[in-house]
Every structure is written in C-alpha cells, then in structure tokens.
N, C-alpha and C. Protein backbone atom coordinates (compact mmCIF):
# COMPACT_ATOMS: atom_id res chain seq x y z
N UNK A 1 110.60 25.23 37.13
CA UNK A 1 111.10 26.51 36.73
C UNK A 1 112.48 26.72 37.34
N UNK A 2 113.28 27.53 36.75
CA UNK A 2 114.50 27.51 36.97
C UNK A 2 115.05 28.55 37.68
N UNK A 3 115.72 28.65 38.52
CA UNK A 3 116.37 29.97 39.87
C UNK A 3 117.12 30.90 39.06
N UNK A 4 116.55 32.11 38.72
CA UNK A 4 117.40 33.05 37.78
C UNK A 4 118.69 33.69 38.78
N UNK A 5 120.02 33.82 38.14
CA UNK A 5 120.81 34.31 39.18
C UNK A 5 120.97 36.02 38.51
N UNK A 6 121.86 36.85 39.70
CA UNK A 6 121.99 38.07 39.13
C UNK A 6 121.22 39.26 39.79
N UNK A 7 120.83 40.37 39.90
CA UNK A 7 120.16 41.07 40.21
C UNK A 7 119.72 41.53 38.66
N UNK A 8 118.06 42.76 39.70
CA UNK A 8 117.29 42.80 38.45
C UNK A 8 117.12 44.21 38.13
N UNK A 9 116.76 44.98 37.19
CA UNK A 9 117.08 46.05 37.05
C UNK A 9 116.27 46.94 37.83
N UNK A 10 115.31 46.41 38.72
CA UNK A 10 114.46 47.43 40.16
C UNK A 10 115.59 47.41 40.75
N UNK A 11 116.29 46.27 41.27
CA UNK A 11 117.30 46.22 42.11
C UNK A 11 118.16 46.90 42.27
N UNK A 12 118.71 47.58 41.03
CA UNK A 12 119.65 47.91 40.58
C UNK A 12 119.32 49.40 41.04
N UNK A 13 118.34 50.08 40.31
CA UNK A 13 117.94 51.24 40.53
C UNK A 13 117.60 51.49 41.99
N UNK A 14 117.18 50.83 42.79
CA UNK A 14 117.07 50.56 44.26
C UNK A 14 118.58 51.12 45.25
N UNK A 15 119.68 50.11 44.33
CA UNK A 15 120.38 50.38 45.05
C UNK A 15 120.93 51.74 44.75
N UNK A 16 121.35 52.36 43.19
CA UNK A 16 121.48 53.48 43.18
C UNK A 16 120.79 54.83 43.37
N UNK A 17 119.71 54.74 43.93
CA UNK A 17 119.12 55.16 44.81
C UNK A 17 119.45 55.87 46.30
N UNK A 18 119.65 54.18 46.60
CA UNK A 18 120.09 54.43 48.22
C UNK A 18 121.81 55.21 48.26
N UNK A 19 122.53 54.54 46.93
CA UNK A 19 124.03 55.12 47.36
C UNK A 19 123.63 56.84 46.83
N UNK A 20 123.15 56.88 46.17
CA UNK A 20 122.89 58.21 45.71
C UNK A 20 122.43 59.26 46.94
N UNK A 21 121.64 59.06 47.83
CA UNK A 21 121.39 59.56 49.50
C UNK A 21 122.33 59.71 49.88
N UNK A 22 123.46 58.33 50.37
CA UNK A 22 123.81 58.73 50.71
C UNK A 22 125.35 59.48 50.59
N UNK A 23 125.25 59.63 49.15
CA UNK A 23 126.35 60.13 49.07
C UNK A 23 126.07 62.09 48.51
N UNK A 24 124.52 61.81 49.09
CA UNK A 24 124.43 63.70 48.70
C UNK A 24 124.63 63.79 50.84
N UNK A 25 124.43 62.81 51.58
CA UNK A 25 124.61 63.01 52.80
C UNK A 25 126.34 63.29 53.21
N UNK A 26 126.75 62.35 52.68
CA UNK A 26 128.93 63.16 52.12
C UNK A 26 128.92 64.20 51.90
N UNK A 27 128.19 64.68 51.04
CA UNK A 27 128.34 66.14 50.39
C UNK A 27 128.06 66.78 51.55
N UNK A 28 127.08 67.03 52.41
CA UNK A 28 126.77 67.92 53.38
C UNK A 28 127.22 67.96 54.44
N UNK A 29 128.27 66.67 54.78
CA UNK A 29 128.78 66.82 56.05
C UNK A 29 129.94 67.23 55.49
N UNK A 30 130.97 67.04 54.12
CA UNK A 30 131.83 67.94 53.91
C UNK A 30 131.80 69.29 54.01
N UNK A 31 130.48 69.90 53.60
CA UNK A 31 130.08 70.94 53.38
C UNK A 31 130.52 71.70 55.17
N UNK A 32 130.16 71.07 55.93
CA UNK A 32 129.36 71.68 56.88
C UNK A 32 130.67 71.41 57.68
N UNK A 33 131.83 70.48 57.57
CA UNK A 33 133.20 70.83 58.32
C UNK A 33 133.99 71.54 57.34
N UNK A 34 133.94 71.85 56.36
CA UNK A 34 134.48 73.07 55.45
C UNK A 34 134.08 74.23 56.41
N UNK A 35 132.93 74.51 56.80
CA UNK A 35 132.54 75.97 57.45
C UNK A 35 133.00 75.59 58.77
N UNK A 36 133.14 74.76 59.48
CA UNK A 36 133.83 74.82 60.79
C UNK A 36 134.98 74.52 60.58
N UNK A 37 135.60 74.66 59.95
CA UNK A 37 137.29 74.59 59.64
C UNK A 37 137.71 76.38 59.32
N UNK A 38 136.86 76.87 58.60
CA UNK A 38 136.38 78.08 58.40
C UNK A 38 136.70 79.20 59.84
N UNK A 39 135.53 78.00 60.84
CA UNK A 39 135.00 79.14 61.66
C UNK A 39 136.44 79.31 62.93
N UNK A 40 136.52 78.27 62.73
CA UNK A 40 137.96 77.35 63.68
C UNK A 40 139.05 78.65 63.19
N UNK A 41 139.23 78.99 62.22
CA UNK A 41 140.50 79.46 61.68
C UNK A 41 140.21 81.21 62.27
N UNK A 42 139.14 81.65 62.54
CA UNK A 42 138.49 83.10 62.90
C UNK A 42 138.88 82.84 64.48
N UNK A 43 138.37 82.17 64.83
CA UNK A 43 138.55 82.13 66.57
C UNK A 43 139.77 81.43 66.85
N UNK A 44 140.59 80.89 66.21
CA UNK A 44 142.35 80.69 66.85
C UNK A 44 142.87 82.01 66.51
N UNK A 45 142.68 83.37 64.92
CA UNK A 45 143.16 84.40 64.66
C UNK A 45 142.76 85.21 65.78
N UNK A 46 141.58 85.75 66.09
CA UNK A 46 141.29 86.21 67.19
C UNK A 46 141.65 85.85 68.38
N UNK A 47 142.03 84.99 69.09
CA UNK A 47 142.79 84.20 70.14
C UNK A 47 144.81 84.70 69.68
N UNK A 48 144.72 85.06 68.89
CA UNK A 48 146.24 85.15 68.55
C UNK A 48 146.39 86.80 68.47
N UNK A 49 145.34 87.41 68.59
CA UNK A 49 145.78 88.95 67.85
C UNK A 49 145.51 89.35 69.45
N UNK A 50 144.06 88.90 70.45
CA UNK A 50 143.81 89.68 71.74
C UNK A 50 144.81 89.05 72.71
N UNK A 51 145.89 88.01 72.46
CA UNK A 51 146.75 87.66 73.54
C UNK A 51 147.94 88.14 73.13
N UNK A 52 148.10 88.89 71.59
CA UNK A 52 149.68 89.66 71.39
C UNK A 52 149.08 91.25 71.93
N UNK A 53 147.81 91.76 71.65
CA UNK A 53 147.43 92.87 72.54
C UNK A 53 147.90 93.02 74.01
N UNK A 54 147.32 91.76 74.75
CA UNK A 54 147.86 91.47 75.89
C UNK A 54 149.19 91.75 76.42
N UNK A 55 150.36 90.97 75.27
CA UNK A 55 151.84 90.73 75.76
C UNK A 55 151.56 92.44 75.58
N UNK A 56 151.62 92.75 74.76
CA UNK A 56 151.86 94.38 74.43
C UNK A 56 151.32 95.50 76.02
N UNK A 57 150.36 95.14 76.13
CA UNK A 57 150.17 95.82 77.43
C UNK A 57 150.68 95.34 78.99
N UNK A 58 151.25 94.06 78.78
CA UNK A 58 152.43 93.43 79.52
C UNK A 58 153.74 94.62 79.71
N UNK A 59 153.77 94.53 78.44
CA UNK A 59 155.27 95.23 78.35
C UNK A 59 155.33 96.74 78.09
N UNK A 60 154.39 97.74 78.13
CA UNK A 60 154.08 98.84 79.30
C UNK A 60 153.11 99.31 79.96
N UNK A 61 153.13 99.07 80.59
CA UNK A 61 152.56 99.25 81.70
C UNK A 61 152.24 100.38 82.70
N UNK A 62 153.61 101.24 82.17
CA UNK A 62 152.33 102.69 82.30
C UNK A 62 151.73 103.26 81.34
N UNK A 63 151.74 102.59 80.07
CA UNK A 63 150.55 103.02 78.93
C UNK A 63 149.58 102.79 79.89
N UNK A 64 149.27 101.18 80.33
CA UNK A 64 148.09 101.00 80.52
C UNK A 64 147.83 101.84 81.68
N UNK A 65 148.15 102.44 82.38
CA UNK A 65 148.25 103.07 83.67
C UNK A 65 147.89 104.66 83.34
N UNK A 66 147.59 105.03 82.33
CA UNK A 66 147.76 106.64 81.61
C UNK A 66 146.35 106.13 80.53
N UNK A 67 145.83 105.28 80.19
CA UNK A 67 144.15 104.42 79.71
C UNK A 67 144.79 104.51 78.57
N UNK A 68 146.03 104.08 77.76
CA UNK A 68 146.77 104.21 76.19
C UNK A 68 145.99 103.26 75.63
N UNK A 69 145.37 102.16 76.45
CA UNK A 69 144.96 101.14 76.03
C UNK A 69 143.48 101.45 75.93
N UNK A 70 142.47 102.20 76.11
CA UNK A 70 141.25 102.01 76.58
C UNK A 70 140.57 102.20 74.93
N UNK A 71 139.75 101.60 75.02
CA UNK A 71 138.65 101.72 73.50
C UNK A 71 137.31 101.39 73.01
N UNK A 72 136.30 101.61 73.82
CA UNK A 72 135.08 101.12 74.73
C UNK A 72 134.51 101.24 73.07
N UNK A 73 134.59 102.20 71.88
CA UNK A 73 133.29 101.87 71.17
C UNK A 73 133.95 101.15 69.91
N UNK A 74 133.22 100.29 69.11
CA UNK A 74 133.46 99.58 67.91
C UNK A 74 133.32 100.11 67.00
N UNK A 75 133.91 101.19 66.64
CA UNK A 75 133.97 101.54 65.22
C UNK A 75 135.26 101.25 64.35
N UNK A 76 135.73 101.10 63.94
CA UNK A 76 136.65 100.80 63.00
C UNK A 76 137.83 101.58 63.17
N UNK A 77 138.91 101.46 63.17
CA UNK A 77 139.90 102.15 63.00
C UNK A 77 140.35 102.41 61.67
N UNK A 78 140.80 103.17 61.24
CA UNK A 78 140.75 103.59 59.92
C UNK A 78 142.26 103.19 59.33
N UNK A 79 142.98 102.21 59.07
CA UNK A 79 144.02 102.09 58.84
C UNK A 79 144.49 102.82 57.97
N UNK A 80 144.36 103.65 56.62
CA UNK A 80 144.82 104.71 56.18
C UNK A 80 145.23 105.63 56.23
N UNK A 81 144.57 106.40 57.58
CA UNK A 81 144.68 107.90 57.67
C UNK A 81 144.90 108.09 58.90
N UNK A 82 144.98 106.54 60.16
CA UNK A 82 145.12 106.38 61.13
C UNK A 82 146.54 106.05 61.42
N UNK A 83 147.52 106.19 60.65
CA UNK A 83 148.82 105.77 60.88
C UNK A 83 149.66 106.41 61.63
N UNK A 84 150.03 105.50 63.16
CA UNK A 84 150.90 106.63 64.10
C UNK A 84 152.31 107.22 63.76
N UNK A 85 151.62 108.70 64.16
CA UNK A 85 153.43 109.53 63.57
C UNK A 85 155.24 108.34 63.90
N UNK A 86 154.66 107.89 64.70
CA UNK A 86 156.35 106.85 65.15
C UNK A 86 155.92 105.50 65.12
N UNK A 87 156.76 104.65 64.29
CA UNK A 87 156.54 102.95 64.27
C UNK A 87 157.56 102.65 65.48
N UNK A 88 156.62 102.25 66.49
CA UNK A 88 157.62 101.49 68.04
C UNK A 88 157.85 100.68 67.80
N UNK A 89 157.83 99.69 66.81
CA UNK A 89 158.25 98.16 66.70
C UNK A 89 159.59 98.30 66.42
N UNK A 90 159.97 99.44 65.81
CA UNK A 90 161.62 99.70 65.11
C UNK A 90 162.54 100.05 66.52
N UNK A 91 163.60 99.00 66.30
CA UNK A 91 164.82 99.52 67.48
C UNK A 91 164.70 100.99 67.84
N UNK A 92 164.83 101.92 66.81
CA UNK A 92 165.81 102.91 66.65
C UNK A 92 164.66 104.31 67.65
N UNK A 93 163.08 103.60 67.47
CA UNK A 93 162.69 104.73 67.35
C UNK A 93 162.46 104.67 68.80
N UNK A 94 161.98 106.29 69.03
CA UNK A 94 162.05 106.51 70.61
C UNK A 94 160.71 107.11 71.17
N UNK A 95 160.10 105.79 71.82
CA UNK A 95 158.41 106.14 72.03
C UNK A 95 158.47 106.27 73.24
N UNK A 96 157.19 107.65 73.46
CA UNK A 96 157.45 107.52 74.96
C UNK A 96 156.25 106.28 75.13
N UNK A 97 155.99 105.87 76.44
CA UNK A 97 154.51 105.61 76.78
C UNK A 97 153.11 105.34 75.75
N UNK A 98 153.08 106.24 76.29
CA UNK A 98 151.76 106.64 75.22
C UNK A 98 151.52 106.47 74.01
N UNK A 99 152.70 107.11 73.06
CA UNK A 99 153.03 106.94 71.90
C UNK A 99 153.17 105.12 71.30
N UNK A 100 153.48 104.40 72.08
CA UNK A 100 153.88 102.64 71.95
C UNK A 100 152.14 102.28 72.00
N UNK A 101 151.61 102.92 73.18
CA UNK A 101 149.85 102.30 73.03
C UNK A 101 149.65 102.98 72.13
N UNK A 102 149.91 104.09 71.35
CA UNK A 102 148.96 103.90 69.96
C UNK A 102 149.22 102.77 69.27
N UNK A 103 150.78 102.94 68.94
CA UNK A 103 151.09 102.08 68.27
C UNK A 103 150.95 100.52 68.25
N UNK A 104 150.59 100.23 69.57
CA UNK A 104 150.10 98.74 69.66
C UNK A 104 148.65 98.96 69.54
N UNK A 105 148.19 99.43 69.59
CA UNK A 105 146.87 99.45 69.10
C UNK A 105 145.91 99.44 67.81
N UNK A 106 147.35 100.12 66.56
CA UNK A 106 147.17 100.13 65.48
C UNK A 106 147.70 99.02 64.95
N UNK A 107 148.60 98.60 65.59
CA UNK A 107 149.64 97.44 65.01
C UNK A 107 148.18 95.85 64.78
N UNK A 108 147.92 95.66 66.41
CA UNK A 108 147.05 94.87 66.26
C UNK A 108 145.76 94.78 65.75
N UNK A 109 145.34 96.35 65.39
CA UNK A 109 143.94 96.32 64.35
C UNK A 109 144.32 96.38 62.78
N UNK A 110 145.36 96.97 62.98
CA UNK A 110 145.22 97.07 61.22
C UNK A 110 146.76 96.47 60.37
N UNK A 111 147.40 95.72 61.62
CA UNK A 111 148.72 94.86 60.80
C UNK A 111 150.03 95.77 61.53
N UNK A 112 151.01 96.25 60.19
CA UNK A 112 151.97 96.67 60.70
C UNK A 112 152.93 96.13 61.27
N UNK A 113 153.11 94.70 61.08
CA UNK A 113 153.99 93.55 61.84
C UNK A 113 155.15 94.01 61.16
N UNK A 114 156.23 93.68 62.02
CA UNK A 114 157.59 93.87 61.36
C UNK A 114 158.15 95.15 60.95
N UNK A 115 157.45 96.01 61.85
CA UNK A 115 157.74 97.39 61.66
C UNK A 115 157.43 98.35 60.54
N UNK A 116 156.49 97.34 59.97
CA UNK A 116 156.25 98.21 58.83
C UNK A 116 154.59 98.73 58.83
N UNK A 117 154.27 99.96 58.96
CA UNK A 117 152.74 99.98 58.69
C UNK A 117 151.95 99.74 57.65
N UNK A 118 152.64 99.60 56.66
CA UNK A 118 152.23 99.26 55.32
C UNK A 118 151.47 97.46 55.09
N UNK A 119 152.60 96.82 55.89
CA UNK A 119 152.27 95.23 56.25
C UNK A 119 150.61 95.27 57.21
N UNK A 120 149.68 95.42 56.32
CA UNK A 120 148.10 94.93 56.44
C UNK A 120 147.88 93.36 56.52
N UNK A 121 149.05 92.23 56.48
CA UNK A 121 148.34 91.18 56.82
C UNK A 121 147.89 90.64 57.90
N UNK A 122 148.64 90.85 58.56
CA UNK A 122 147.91 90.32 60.35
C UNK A 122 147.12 91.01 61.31
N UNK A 123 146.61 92.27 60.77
CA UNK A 123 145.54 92.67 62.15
C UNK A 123 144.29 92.02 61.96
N UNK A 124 143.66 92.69 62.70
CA UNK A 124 142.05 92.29 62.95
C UNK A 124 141.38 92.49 61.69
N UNK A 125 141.72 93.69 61.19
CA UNK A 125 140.84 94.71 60.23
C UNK A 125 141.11 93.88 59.30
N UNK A 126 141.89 92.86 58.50
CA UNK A 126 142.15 91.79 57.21
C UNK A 126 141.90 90.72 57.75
N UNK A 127 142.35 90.23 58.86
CA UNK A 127 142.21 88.61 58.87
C UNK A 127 141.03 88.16 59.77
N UNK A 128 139.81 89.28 60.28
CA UNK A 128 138.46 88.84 60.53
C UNK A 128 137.54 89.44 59.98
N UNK A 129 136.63 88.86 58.86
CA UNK A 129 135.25 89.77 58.24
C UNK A 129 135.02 90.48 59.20
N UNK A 130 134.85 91.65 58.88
CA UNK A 130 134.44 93.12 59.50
C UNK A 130 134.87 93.23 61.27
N UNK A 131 136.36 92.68 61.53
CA UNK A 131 136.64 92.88 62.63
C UNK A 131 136.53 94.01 63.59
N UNK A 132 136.28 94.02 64.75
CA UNK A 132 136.17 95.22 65.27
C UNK A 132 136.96 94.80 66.96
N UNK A 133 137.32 95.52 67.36
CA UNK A 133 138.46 95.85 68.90
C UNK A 133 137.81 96.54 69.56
N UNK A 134 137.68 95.65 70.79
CA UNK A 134 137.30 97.24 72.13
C UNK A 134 138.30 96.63 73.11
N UNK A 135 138.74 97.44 73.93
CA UNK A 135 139.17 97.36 75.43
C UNK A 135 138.91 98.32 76.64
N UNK A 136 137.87 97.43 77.30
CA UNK A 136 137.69 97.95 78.25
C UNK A 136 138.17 97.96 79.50
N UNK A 137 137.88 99.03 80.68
CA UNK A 137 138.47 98.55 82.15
C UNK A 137 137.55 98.14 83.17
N UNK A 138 137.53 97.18 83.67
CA UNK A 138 136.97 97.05 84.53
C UNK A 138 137.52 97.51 85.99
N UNK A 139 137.09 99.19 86.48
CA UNK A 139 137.88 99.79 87.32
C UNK A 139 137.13 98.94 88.42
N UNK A 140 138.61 99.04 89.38
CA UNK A 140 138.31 98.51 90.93
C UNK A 140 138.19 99.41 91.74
N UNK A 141 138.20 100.93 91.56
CA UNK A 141 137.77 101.47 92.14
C UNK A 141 137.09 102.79 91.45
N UNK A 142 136.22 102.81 92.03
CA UNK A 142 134.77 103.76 91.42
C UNK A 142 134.81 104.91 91.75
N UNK A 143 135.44 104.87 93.52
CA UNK A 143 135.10 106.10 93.64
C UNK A 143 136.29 107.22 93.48
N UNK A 144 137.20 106.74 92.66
CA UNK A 144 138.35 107.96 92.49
C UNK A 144 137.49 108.70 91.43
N UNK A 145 138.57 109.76 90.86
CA UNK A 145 138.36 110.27 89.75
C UNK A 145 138.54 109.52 88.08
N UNK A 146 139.98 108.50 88.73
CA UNK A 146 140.77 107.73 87.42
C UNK A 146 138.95 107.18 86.64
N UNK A 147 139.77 107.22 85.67
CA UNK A 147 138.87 106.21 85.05
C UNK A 147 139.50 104.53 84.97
N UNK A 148 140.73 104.40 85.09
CA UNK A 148 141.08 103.48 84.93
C UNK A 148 141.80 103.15 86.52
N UNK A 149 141.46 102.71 87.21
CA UNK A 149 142.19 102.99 89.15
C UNK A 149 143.43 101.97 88.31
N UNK A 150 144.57 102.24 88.63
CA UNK A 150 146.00 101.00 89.22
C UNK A 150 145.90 100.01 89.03
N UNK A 151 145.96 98.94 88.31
CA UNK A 151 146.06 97.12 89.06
C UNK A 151 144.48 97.00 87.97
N UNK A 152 143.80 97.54 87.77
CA UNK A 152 142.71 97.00 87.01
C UNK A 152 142.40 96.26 86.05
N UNK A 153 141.69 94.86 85.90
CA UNK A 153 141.34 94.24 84.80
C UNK A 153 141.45 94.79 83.65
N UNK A 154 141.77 94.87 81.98
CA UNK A 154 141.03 95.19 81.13
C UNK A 154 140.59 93.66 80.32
N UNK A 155 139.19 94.08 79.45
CA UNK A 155 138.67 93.06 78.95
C UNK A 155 139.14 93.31 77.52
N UNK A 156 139.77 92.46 76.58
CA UNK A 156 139.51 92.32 75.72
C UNK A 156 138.54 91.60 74.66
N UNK A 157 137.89 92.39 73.56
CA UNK A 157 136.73 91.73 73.07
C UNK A 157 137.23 92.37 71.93
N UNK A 158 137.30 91.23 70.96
CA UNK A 158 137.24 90.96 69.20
C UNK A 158 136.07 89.96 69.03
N UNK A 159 135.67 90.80 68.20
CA UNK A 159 134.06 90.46 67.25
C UNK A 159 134.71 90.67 65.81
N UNK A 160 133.54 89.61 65.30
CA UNK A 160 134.12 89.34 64.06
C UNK A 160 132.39 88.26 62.83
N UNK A 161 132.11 88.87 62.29
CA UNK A 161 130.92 88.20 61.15
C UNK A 161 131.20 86.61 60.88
N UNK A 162 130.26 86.10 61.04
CA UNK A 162 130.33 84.35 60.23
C UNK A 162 129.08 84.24 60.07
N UNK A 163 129.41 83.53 58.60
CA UNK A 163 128.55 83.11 57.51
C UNK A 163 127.19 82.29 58.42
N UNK A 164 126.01 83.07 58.53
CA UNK A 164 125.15 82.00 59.58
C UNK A 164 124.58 80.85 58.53
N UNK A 165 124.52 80.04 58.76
CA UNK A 165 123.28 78.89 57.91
C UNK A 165 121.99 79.17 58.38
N UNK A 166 121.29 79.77 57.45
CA UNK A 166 119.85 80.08 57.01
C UNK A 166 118.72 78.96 56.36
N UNK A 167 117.74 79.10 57.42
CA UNK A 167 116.97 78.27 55.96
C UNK A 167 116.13 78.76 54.71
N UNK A 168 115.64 77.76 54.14
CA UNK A 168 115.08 78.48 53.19
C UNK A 168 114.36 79.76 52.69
N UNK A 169 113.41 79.37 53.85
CA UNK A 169 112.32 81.39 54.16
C UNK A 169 113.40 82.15 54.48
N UNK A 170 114.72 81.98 55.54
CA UNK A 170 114.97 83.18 56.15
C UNK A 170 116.04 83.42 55.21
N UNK A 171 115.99 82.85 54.44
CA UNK A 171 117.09 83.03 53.08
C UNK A 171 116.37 84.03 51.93
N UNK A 172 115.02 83.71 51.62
CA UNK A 172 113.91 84.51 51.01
C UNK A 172 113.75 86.20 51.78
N UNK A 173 113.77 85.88 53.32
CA UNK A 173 113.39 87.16 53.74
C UNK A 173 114.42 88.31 53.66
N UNK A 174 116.03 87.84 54.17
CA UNK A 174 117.32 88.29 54.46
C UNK A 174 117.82 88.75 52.98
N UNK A 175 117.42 88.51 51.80
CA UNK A 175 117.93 88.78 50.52
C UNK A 175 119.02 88.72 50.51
N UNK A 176 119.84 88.92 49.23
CA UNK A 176 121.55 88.84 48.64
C UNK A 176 121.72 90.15 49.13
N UNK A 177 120.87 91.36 49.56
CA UNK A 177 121.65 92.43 49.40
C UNK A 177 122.79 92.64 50.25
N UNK A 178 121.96 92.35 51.28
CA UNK A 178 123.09 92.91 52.50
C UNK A 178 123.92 91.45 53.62
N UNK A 179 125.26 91.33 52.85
CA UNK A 179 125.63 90.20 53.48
C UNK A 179 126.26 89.69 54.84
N UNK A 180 125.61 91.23 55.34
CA UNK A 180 126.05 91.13 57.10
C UNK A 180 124.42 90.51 57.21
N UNK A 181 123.67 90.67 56.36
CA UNK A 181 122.16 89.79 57.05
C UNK A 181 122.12 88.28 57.08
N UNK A 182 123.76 87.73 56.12
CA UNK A 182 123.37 86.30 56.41
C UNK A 182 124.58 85.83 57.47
N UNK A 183 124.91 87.01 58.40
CA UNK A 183 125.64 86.61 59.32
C UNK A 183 125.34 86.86 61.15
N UNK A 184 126.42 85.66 61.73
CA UNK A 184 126.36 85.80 63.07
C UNK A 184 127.27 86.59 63.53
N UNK A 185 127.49 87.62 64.60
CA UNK A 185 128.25 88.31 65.35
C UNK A 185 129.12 87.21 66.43
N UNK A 186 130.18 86.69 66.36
CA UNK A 186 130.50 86.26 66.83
C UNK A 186 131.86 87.36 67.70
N UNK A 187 131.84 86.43 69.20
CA UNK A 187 133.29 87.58 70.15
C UNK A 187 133.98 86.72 70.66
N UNK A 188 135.68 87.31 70.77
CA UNK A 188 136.54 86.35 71.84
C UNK A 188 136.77 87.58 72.78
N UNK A 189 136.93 87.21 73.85
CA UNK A 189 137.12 88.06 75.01
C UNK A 189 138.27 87.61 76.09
N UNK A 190 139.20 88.50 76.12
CA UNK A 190 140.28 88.23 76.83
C UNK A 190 140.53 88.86 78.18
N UNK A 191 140.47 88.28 79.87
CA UNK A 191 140.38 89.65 80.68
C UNK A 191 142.50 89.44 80.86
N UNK A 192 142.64 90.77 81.15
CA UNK A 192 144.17 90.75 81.16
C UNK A 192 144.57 91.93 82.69
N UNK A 193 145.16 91.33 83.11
CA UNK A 193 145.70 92.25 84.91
C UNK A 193 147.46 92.27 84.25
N UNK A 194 147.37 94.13 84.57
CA UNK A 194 148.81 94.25 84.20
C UNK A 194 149.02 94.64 85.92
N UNK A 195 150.20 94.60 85.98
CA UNK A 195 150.63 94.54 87.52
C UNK A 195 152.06 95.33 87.27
C-alpha cells in the first residue's frame, strides 16, 4: 500500500479549530488593553488637573490661608450657573485672594482654560465620567478655632466612574438601566503643603 501525502480533511478542520481559539484569544486581549489604555488616559487626566489645582494653590497662598480652597463634599459644581463674576486667568483683571480661589476652582472643575469660561474642554466635569473634586485640610492644629491652622496639608481627591467588567449573572442582575451600576469608583489623591 502506498504512503498518501498531504493532510486530511479532520486535519484540516483540527487545525482551524485550534487557530480559530486562538485567535478569539487576540480578540480579548485586544479587547482588554483597549480598556486599559482607556483607563490609563482617566488617571494621567486626573494626575494633570489635581497637580494644576496644586500649582494654583502654590501661587496664592493666602487663598489657601482664608480655606478659598476647601471643598469637603462631592457634589458637582454646576458649570452653568456657577460662573465666577471675574475670569483671573485674564492679565487685565483684578482678583483679590479669594476671588482667584474661586476661580481656580471653577477653572479646574469645569474648564475655562485660556481665560475663557466658556472653554469646557479640560476640567474634571468633561474629561472624567461623572468627575467629582474635593479638597480637604488636614489641620495641624485642632485646637484653634481656624478650620484650616497655617502651613496645613490639603488632600486632593478626584474620583471619577470606569467601565467595571462584569460577569455574566452580575450583568443579568445590574441591568442596562443604570450605567453607574456597571461601574467602579475609581480616586487620585494629591496631598499638597503650601508654605
């Protein structure tokens, strides 16, 4: 009998088979650095918005000294109706103190770059799903009256939603409705000493 050459059509199907695995296994590891390329791009924005907060409370310093900076609960700032009477980013205009921590405060939640309040692309409130800002103090001293003593830490913390991977049941249980249910709370936290 004679040595047939060639492969045979089990073979064949065998092998497309196996490339077929593993090329739905490609698919899922693309899949799955697509969302950490994703998640990567949320936590360098947040790393970029709580360290220009920072320079900003660098550069006055008796805002922070008067609590211009302080913002302990997460609710949203309302960029519409929240717009400070004076844009401090402009040469011309003349902020005292106080007036500059609003304005850095709005600047970095809800945009306003370049002196314009209208410019919504770079705060928190557009460039992190359902971003939210607190700054707190961590006073060094308790027993004054200040709430904020001199020389004190503040913490910065930006939180921000990502897409969690669910499995199947908790995909069944969590429904389409509400799409903060198929997410994680993720935070960057910045501590900052103005001096």
């Amino acid at each position: 009998m004679k040595a047939e050459k060639g492969f045979t059509l089990i073979e064949i199907l065998v092998s497309l088979i196996i490339l077929g695995f593993g090329l739905l296994g490609l698919a899922g590891m693309q899949i799955s650095g697509m969302k950490n390329a994703t998640d990567s791009v949320y936590r360098t924005t947040a790393s970029m918005l709580a360290r220009d907060l920072a320079d900003r409370m660098h550069a006055n310093p008796r805002g922070v000294d008067n609590d211009g900076y302080i913002k302990e609960d997460d609710t949203a700032i309302n960029c519409e109706s929240a717009v400070p009477a004076k844009n401090c980013d402009i040469g011309g205009a003349q902020c005292d103190v106080d007036e500059t921590a609003v304005w850095d405060m709005f600047s970095v939640y809800c945009g306003g770059v370049g002196g314009s309040p209208d410019d919504k692309r770079y705060g928190i409130a557009s460039q992190l799903p359902n971003g939210k800002l607190q700054v707190f103090c961590q006073d060094m001293d308790t027993t004054d009256a200040d709430v904020c003593s001199h020389f004190s830490p503040h913490r910065i913390l930006i939180t921000w939603l990502e897409r969690a991977e669910l499995t199947g049941k908790q995909k069944k249980n969590a429904g389409e409705s509400d799409p903060a249910a198929n997410a994680k709370t993720r935070t960057f936290e910045l501590v900052v000493s103005v001096r």
